[in-house]
Protein backbone atom coordinates (compact mmCIF):
# COMPACT_ATOMS: atom_id res chain seq x y z
CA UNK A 1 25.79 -29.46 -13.30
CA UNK A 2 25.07 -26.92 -10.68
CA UNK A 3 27.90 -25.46 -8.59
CA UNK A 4 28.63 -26.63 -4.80
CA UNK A 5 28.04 -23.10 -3.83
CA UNK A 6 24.34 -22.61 -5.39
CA UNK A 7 23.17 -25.94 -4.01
CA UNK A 8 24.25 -25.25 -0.41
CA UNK A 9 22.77 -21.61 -0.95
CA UNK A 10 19.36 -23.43 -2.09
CA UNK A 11 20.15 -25.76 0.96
CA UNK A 12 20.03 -22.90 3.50
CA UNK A 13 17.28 -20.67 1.71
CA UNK A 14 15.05 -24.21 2.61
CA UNK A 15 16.35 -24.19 6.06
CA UNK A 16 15.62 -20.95 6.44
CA UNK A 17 12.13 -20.94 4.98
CA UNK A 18 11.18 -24.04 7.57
CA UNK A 19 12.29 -22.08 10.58
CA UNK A 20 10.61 -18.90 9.58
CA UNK A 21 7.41 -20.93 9.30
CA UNK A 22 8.46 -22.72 13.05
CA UNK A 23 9.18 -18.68 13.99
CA UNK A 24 6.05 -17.29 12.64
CA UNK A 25 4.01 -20.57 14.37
CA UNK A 26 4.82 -19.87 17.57
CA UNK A 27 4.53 -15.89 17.44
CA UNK A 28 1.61 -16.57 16.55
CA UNK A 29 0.03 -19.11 18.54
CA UNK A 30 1.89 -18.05 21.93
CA UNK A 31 0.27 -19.83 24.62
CA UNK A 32 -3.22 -20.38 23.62
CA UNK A 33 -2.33 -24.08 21.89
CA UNK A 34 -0.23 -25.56 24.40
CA UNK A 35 0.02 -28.77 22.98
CA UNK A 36 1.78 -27.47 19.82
CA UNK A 37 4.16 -25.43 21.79
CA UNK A 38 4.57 -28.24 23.79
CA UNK A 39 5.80 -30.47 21.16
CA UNK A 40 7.68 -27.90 19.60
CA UNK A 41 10.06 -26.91 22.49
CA UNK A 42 11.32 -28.43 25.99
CA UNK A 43 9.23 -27.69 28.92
CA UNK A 44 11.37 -25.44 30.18
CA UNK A 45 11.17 -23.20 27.27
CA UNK A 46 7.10 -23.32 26.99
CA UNK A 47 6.90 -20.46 29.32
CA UNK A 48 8.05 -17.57 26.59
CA UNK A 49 7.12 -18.74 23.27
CA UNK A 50 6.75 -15.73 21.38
CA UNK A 51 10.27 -15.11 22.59
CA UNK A 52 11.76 -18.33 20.85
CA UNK A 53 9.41 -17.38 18.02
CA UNK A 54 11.23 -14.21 17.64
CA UNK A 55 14.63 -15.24 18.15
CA UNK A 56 13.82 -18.09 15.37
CA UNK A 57 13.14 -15.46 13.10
CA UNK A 58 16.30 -13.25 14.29
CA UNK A 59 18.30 -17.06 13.36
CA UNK A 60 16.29 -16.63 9.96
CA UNK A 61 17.84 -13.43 9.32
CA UNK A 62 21.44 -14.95 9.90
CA UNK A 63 20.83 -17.45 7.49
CA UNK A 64 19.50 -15.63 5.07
CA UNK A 65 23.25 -14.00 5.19
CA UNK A 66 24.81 -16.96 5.29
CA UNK A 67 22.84 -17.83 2.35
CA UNK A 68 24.15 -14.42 0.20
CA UNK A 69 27.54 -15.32 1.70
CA UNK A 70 28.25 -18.50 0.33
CA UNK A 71 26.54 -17.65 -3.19
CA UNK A 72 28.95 -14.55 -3.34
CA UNK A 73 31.89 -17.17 -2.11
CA UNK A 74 32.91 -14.10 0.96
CA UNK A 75 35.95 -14.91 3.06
CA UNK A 76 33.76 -15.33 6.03
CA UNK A 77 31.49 -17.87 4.79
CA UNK A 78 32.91 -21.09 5.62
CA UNK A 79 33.57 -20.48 9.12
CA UNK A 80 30.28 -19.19 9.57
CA UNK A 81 28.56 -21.75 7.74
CA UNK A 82 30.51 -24.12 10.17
CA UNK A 83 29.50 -22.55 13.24
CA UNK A 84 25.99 -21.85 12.08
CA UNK A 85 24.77 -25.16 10.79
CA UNK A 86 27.03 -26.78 13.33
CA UNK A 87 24.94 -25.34 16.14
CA UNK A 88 21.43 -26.18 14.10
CA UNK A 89 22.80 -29.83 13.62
CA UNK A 90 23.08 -29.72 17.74
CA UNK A 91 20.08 -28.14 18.20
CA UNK A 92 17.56 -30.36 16.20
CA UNK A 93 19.07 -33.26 18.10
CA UNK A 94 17.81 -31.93 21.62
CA UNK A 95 14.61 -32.72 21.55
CA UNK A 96 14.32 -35.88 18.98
CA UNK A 97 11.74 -35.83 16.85
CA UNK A 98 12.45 -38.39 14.34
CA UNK A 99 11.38 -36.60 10.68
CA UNK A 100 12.35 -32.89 12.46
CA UNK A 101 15.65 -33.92 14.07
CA UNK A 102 16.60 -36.37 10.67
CA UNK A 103 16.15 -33.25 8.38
CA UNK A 104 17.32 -30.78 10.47
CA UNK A 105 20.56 -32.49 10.99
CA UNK A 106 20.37 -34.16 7.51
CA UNK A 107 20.47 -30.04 5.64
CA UNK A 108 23.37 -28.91 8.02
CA UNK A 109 25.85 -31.64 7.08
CA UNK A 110 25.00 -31.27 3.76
CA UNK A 111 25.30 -27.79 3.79
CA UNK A 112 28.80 -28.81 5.39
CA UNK A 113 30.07 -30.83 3.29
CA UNK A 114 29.22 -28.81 0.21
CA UNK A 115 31.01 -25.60 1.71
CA UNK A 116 34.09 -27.78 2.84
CA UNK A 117 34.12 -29.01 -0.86
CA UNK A 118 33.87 -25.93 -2.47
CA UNK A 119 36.42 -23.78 -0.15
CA UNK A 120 39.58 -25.20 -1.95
CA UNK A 121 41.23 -22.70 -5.10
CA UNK A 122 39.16 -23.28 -8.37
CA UNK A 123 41.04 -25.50 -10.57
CA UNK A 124 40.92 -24.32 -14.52
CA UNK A 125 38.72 -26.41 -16.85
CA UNK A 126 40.66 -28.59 -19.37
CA UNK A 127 38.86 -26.68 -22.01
CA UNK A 128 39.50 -23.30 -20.30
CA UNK A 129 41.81 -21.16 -22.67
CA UNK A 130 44.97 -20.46 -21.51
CA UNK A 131 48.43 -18.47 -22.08
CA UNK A 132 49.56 -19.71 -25.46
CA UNK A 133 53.15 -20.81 -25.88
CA UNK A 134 55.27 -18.47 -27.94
């Protein structure tokens, strides 16, 4: 069985690769197809969307962190793993898409709960060797 920390690390490698291809979509595109720009972000942001297209890649660069974080268990990984999917949970909801904002929010509480699981002291394996008595 695979360990709590590998499947949230696979869990925010996939999150990572859909918003680098959201990212790289609207770096690309810009302003010449409005209508997937428009679906993509509020109407307020449609103005700059190279801009959100860069900072989604800059947010793909933090996870990819986050990612080498938890696999390496670091000290710092939990909270930021709380924070970080915490705000992506948020920020799928804003604009509600229902397949988007369902797996959006779906991948951060799983990543979540598999952190939160796997923060707690390792207990030894039954089968583990131990001090002998002598």
């Amino acid at each position: 069985m695979m360990k709590k920390s590998t499947i949230a690390t696979v869990l925010v490698g996939a999150q990572a690769v859909l918003i680098l291809v959201a990212g790289l979509a609207l770096v690309a595109t810009g302003r010449r197809h409005h209508r997937f720009v428009r679906r993509f972000l509020h109407e307020t942001l449609v103005r700059h969307p190279r801009l959100w297209g860069l900072i989604l890649l800059i947010v793909v660069a933090a996870l990819i962190i986050l990612a080498a974080g938890i696999s390496s268990r670091r000290s710092w990984a939990p909270a930021a793993t709380y924070i970080t999917e915490g705000t992506l949970a948020v920020a799928s909801l804003l604009r509600f898409h229902p397949l988007r904002s369902l797996l959006g929010t779906a991948i951060a509480v799983a990543v979540i709960l598999l952190v939160a699981g796997g923060t707690g002291a390792s207990q030894p394996s039954a089968s583990a060797p131990g001090p002998t008595p002598g």
